[in-house]
PDB file of N, CA and C in Angstrom:
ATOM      1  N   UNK A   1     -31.461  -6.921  25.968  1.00  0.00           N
ATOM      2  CA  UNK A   1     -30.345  -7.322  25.153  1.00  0.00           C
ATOM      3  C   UNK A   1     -29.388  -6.143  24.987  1.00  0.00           C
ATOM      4  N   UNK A   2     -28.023  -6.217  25.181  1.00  0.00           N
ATOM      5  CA  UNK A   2     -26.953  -5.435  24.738  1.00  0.00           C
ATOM      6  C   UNK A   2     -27.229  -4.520  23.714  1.00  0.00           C
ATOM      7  N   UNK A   3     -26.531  -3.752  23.161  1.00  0.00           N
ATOM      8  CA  UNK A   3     -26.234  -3.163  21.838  1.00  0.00           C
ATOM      9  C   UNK A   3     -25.223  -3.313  21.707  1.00  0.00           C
ATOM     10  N   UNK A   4     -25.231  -4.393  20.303  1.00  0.00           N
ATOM     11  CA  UNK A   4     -23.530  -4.335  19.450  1.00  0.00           C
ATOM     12  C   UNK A   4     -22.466  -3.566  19.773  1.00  0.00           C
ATOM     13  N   UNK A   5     -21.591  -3.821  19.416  1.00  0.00           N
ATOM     14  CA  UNK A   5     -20.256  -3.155  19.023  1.00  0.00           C
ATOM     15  C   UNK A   5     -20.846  -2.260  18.055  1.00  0.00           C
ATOM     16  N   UNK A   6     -20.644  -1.107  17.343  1.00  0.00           N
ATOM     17  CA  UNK A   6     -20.874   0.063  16.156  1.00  0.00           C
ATOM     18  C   UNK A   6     -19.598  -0.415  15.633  1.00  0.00           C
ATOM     19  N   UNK A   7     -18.570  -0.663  14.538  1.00  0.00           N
ATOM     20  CA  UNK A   7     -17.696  -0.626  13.890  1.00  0.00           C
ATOM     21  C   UNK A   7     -17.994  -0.064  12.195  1.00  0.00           C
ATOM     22  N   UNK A   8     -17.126   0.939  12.103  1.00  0.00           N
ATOM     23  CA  UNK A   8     -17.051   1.229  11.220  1.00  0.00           C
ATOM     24  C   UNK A   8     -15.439   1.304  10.150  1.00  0.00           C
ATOM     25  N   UNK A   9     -15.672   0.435   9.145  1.00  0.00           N
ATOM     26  CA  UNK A   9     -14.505  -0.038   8.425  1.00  0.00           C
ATOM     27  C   UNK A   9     -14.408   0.915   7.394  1.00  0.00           C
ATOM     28  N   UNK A  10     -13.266   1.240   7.095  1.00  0.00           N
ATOM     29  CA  UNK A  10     -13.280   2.192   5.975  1.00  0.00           C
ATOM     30  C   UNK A  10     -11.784   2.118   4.995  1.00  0.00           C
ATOM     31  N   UNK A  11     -11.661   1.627   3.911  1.00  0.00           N
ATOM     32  CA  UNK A  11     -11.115   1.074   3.140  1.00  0.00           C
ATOM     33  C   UNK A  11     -11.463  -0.344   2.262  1.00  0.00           C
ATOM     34  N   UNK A  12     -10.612  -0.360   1.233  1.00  0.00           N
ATOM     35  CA  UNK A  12     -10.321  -1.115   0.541  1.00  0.00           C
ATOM     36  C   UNK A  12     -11.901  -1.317   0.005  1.00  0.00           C
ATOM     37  N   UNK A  13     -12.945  -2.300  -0.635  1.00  0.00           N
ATOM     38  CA  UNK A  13     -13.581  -2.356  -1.730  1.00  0.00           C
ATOM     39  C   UNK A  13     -15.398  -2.624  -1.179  1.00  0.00           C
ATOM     40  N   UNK A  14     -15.474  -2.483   0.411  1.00  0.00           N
ATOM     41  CA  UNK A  14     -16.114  -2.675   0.934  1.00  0.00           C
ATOM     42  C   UNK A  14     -17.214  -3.771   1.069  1.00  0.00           C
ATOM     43  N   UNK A  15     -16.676  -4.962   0.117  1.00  0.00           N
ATOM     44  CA  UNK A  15     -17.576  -6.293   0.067  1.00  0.00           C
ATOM     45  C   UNK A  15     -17.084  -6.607   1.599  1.00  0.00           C
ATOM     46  N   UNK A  16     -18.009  -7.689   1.699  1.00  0.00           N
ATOM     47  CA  UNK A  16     -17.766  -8.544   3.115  1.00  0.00           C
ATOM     48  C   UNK A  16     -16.549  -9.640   3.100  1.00  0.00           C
ATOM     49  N   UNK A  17     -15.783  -9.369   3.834  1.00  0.00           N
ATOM     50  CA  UNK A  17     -14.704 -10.156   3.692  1.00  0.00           C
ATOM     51  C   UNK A  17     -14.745 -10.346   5.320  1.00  0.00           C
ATOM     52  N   UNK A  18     -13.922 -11.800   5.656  1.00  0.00           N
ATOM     53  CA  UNK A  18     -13.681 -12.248   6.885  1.00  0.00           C
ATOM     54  C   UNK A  18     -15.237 -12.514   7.594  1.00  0.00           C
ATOM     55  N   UNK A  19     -14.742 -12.892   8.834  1.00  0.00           N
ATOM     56  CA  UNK A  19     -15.935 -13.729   9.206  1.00  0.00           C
ATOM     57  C   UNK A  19     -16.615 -12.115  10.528  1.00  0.00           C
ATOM     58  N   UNK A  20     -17.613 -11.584  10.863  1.00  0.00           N
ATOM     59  CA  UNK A  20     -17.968 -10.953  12.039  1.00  0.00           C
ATOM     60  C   UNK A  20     -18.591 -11.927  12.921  1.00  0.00           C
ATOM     61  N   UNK A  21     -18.156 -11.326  14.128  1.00  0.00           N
ATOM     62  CA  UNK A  21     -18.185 -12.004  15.619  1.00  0.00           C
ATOM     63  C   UNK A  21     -19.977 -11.514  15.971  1.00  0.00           C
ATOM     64  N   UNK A  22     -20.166 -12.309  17.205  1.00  0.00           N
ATOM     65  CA  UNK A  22     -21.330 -12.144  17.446  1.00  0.00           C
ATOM     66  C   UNK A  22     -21.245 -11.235  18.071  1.00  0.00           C
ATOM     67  N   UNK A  23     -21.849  -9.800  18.425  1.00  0.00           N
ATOM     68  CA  UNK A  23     -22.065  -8.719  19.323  1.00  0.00           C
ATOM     69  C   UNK A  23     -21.388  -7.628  18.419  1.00  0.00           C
ATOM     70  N   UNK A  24     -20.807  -7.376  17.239  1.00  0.00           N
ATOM     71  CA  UNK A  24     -20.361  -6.385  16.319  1.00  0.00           C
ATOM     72  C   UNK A  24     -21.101  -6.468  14.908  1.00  0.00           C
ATOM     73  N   UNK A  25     -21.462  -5.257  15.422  1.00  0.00           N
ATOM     74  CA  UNK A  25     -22.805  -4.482  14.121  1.00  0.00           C
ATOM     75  C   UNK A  25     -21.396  -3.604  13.038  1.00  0.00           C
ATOM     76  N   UNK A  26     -21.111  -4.218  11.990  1.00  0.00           N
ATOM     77  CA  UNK A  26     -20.507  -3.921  10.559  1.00  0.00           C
ATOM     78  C   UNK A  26     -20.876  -3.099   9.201  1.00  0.00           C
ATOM     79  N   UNK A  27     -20.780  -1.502   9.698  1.00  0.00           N
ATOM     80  CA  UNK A  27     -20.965  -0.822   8.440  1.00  0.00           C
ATOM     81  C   UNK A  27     -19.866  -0.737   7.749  1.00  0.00           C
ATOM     82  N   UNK A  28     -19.611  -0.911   6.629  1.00  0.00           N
ATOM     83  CA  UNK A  28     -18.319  -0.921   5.526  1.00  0.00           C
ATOM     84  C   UNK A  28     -18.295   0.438   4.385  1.00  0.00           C
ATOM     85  N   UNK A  29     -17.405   1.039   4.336  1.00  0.00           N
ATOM     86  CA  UNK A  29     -16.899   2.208   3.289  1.00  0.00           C
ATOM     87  C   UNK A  29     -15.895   1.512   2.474  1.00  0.00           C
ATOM     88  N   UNK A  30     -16.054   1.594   1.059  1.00  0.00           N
ATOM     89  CA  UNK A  30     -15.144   1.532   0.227  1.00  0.00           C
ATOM     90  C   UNK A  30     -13.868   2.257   0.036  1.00  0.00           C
ATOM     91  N   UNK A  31     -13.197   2.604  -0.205  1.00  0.00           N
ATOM     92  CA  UNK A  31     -12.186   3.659  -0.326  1.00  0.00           C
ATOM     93  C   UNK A  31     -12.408   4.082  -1.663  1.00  0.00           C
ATOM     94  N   UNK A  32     -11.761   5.639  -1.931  1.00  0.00           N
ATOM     95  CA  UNK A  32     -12.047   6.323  -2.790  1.00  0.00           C
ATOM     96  C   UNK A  32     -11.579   6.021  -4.385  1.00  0.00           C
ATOM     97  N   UNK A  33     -10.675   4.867  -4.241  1.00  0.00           N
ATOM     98  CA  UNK A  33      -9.973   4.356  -5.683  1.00  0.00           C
ATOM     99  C   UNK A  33     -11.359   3.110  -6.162  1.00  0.00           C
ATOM    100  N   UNK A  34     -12.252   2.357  -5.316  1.00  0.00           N
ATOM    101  CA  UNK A  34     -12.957   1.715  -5.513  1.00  0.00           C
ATOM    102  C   UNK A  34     -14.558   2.516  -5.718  1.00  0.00           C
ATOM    103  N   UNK A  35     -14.432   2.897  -4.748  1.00  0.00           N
ATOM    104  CA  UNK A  35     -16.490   3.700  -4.696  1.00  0.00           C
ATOM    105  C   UNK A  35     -16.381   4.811  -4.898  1.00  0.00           C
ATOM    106  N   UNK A  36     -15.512   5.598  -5.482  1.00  0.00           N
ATOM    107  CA  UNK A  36     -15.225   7.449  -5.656  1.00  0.00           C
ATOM    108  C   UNK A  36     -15.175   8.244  -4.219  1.00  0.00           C
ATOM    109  N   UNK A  37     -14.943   9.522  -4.253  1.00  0.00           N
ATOM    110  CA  UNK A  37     -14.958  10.220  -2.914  1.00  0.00           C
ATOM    111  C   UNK A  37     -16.052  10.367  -2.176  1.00  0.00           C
ATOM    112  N   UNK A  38     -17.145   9.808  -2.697  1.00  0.00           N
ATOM    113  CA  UNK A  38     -18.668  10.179  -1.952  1.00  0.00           C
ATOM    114  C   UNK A  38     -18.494   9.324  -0.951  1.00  0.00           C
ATOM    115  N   UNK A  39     -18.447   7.888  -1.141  1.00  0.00           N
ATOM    116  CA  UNK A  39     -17.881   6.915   0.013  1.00  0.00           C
ATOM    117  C   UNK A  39     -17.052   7.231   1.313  1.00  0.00           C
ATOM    118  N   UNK A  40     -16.077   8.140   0.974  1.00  0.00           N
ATOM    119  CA  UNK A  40     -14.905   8.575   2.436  1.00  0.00           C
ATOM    120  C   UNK A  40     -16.037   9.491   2.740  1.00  0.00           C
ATOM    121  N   UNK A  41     -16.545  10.193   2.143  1.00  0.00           N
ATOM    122  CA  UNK A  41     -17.211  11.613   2.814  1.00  0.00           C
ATOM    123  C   UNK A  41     -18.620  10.876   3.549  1.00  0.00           C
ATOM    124  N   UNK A  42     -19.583   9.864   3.231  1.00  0.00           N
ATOM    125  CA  UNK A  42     -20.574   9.022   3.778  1.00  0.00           C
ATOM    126  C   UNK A  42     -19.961   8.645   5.528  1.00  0.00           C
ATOM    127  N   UNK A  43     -18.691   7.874   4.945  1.00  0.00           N
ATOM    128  CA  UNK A  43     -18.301   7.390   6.617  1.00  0.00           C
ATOM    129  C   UNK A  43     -17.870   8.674   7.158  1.00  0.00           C
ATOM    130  N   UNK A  44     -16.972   9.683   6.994  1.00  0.00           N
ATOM    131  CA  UNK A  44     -16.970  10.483   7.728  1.00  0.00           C
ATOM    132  C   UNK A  44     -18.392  11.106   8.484  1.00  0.00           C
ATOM    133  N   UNK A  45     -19.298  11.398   7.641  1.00  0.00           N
ATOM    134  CA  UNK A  45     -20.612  11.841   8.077  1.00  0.00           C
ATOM    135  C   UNK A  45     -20.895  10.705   8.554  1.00  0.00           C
ATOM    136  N   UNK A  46     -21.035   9.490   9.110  1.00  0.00           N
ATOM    137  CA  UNK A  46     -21.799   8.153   9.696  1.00  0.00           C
ATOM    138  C   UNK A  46     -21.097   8.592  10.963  1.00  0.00           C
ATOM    139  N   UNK A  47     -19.529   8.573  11.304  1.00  0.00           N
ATOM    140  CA  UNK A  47     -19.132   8.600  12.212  1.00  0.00           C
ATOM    141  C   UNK A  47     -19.468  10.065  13.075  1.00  0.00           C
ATOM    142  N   UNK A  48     -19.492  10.989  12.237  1.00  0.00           N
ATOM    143  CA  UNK A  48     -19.970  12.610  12.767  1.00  0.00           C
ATOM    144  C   UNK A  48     -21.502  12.430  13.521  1.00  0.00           C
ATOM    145  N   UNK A  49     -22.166  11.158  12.889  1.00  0.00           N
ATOM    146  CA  UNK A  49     -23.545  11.360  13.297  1.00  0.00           C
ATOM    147  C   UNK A  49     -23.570  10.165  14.202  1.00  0.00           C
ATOM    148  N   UNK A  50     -22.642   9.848  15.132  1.00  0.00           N
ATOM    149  CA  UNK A  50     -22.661   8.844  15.825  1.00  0.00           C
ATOM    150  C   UNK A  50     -22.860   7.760  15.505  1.00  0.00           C
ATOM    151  N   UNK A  51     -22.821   6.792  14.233  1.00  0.00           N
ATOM    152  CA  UNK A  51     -23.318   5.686  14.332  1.00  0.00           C
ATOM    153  C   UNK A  51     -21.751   4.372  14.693  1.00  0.00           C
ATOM    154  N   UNK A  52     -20.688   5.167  15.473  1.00  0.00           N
ATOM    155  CA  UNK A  52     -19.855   4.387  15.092  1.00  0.00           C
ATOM    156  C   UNK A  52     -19.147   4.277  16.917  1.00  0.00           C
ATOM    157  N   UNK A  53     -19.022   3.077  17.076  1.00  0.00           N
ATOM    158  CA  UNK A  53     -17.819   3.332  18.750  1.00  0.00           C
ATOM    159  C   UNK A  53     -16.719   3.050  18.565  1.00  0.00           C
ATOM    160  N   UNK A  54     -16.260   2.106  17.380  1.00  0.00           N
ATOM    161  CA  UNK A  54     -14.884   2.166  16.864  1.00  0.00           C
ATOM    162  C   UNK A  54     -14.509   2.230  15.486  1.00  0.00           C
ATOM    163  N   UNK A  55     -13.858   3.088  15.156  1.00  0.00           N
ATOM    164  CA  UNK A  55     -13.632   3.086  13.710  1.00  0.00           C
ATOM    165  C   UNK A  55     -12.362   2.369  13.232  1.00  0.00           C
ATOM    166  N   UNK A  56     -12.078   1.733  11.954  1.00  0.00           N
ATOM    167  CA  UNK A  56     -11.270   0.766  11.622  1.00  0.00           C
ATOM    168  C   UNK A  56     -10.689   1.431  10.177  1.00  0.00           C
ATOM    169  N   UNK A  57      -9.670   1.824  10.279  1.00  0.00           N
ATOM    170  CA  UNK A  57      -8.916   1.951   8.789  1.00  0.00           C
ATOM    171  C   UNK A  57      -7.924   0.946   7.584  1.00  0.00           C
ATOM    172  N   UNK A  58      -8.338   0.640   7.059  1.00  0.00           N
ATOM    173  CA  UNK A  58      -7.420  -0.318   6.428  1.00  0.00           C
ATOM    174  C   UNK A  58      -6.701   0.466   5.548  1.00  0.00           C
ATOM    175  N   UNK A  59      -5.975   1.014   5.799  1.00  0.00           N
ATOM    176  CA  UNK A  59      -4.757   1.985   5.372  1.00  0.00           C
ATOM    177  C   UNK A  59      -4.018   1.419   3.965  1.00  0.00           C
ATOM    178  N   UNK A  60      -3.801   0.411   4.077  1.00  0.00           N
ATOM    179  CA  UNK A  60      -3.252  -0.599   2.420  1.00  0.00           C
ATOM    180  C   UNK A  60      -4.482  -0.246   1.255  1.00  0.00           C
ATOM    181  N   UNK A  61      -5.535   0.441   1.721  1.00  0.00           N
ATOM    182  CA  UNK A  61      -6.268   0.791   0.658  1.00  0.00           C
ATOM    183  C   UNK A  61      -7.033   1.694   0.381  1.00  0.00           C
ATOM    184  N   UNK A  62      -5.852   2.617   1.303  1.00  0.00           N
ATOM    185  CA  UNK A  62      -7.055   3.948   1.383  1.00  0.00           C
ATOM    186  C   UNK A  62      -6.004   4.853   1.436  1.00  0.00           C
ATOM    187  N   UNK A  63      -6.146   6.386   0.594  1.00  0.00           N
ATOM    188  CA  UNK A  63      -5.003   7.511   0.512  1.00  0.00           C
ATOM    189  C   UNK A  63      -4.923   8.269   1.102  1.00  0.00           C
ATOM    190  N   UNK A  64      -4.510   9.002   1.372  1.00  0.00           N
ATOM    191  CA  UNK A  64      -4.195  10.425   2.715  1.00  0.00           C
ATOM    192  C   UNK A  64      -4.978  11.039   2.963  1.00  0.00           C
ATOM    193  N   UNK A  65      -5.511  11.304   1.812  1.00  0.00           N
ATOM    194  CA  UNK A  65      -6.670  12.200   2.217  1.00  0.00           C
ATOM    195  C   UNK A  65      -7.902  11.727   2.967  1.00  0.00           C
ATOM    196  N   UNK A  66      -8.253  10.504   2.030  1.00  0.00           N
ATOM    197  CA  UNK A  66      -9.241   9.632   2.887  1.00  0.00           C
ATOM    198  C   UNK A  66      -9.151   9.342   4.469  1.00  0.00           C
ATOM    199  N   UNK A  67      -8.063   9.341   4.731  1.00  0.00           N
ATOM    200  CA  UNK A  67      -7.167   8.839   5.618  1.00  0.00           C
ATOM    201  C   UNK A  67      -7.458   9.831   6.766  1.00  0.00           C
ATOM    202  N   UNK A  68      -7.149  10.948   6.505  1.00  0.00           N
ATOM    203  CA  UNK A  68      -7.369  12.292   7.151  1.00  0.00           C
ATOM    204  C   UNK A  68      -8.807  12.379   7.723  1.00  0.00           C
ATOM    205  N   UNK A  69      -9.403  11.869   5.997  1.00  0.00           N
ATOM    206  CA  UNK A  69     -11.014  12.943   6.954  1.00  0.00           C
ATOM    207  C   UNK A  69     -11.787  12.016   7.733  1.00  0.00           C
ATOM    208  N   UNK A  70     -11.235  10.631   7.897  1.00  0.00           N
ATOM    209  CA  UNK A  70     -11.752   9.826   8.825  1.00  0.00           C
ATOM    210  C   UNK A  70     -11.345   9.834  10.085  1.00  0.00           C
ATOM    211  N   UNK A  71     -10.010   9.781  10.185  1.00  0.00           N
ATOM    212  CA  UNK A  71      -9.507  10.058  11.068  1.00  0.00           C
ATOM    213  C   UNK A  71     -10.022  11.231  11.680  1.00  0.00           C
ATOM    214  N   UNK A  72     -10.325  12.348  11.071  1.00  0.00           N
ATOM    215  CA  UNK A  72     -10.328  13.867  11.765  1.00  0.00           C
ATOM    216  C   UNK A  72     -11.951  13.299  12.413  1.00  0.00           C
ATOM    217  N   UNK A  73     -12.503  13.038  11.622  1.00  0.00           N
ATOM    218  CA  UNK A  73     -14.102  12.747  12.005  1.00  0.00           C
ATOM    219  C   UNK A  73     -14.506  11.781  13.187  1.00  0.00           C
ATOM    220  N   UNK A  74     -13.188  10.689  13.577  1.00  0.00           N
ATOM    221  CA  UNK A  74     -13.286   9.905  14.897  1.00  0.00           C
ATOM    222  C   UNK A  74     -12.640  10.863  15.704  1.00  0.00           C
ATOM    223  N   UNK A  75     -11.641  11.855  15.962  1.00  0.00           N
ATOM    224  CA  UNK A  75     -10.966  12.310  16.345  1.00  0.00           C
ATOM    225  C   UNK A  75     -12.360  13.767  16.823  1.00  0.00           C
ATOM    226  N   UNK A  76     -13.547  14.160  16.002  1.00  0.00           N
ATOM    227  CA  UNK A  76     -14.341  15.185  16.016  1.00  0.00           C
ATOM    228  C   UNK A  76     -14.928  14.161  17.536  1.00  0.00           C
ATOM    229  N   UNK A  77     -15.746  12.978  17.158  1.00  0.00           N
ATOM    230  CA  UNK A  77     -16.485  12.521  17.918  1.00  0.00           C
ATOM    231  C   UNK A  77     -16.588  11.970  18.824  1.00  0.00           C
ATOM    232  N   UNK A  78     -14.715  11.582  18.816  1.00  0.00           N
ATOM    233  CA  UNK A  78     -14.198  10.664  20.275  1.00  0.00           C
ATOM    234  C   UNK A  78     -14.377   9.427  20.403  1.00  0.00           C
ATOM    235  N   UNK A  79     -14.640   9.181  19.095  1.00  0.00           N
ATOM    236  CA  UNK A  79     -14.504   7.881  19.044  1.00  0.00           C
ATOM    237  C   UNK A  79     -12.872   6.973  18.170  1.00  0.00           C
ATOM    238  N   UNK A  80     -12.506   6.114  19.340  1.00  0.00           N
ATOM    239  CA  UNK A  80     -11.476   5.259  19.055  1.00  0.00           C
ATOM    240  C   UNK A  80     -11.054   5.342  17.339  1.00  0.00           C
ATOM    241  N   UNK A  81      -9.837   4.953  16.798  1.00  0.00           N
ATOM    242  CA  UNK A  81      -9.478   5.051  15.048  1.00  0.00           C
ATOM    243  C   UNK A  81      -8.289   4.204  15.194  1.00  0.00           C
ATOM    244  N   UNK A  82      -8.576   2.869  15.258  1.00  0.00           N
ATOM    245  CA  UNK A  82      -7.672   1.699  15.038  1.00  0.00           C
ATOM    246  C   UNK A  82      -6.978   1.980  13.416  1.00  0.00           C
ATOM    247  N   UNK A  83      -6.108   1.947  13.504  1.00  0.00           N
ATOM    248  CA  UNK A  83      -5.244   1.364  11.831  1.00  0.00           C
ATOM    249  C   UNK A  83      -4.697   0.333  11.752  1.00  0.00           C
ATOM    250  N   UNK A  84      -5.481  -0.338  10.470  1.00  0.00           N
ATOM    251  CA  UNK A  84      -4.542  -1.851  10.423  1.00  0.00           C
ATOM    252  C   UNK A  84      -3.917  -1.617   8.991  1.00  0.00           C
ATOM    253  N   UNK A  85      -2.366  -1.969   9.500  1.00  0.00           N
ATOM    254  CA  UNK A  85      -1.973  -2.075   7.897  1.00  0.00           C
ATOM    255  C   UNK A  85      -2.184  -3.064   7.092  1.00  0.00           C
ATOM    256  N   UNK A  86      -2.491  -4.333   7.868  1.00  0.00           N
ATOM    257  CA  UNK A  86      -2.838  -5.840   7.175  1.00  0.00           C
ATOM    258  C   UNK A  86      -3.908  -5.993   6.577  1.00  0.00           C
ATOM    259  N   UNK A  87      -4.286  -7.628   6.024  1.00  0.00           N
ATOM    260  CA  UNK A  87      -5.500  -7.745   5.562  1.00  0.00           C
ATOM    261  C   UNK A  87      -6.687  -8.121   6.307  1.00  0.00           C
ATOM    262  N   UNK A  88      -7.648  -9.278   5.651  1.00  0.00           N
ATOM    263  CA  UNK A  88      -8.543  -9.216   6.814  1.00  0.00           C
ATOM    264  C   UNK A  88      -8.258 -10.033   7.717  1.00  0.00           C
ATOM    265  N   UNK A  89      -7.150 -11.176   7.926  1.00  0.00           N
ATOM    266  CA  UNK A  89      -6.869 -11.756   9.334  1.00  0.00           C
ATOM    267  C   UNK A  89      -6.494 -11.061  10.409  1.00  0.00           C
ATOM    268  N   UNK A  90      -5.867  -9.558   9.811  1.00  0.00           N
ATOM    269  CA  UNK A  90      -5.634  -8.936  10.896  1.00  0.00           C
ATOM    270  C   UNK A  90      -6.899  -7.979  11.400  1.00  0.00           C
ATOM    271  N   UNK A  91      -7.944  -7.422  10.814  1.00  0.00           N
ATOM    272  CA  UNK A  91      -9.078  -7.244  10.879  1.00  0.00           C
ATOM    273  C   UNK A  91     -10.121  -8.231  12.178  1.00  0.00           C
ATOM    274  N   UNK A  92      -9.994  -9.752  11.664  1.00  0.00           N
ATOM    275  CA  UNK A  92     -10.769 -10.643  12.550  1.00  0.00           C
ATOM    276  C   UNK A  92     -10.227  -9.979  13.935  1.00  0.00           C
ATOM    277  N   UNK A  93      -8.904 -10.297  13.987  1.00  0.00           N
ATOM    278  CA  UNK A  93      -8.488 -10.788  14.944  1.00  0.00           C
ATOM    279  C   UNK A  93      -8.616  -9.403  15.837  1.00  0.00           C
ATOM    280  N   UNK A  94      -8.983  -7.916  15.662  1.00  0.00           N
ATOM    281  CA  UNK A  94      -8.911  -7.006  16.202  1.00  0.00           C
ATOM    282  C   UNK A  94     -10.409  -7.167  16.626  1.00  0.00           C
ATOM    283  N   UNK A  95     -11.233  -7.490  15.512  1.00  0.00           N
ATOM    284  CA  UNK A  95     -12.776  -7.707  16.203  1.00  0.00           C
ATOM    285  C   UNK A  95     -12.997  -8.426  17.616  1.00  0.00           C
ATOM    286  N   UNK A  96     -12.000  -9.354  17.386  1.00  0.00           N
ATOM    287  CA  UNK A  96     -12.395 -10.612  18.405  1.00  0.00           C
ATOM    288  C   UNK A  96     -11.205  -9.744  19.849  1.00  0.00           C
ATOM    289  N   UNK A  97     -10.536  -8.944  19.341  1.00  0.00           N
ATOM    290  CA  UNK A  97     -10.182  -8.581  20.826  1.00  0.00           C
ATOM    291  C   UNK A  97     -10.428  -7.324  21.424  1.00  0.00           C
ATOM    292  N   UNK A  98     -11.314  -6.958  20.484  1.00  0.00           N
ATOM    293  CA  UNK A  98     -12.379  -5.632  21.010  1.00  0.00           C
ATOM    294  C   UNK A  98     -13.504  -6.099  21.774  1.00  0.00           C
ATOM    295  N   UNK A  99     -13.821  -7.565  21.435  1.00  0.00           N
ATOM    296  CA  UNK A  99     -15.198  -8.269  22.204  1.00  0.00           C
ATOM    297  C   UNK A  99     -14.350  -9.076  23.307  1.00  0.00           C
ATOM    298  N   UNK A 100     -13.322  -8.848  23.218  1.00  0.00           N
ATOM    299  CA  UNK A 100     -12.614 -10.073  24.641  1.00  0.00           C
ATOM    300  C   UNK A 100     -12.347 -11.161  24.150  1.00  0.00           C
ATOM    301  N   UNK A 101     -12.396 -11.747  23.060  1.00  0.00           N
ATOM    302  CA  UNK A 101     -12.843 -13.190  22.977  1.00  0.00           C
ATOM    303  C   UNK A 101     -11.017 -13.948  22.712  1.00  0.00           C
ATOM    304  N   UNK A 102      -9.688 -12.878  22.879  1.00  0.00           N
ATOM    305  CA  UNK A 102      -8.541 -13.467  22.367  1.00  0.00           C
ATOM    306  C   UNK A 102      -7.688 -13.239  23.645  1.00  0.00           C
TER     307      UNK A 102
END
């Protein structure tokens, strides 16, 4: 069997919102106005320790700084750092065309 997609989301309040596709494994970070700064600094370290092949920012809910050290941390590991400024329809719809399916 394959191994998933790794996605790692990082913003806004980190409940499950929107629907995940079949073949994408979904770790979620809160942003720092919702879960405090330990949260940005967790995904940065998730992504530092490989657990991630694309990282996902939802920028509408996350601040510069946050912003930065995720970014710097996909940018450390070489792994991809999509930004969506939208909500989660625009979220689905990036899942589903990271798996081909649009």
């Amino acid at each position: 069997m394959e191994r998933p997609l790794r996605v790692v989301i990082v913003g806004g309040t980190a409940h499950e919102q929107g629907s995940v596709p079949d073949g994408v494994s979904v770790r979620r970070f809160a942003s720092s106005r919702y879960a405090g700064n330990g949260s940005v600094r967790r995904a940065a370290a998730a992504i530092d320790g490989g657990s991630a092949d694309v990282v996902v920012l939802l920028v509408r809910w996350i601040g510069h700084s946050g912003s930065d050290q995720v970014r710097a941390a996909a940018r450390r590991s070489g792994v991809p750092c999509v930004i969506i400024p939208g909500g989660v329809s625009s979220l689905d719809r990036l899942l589903r065309l990271l798996l081909g399916e649009v």
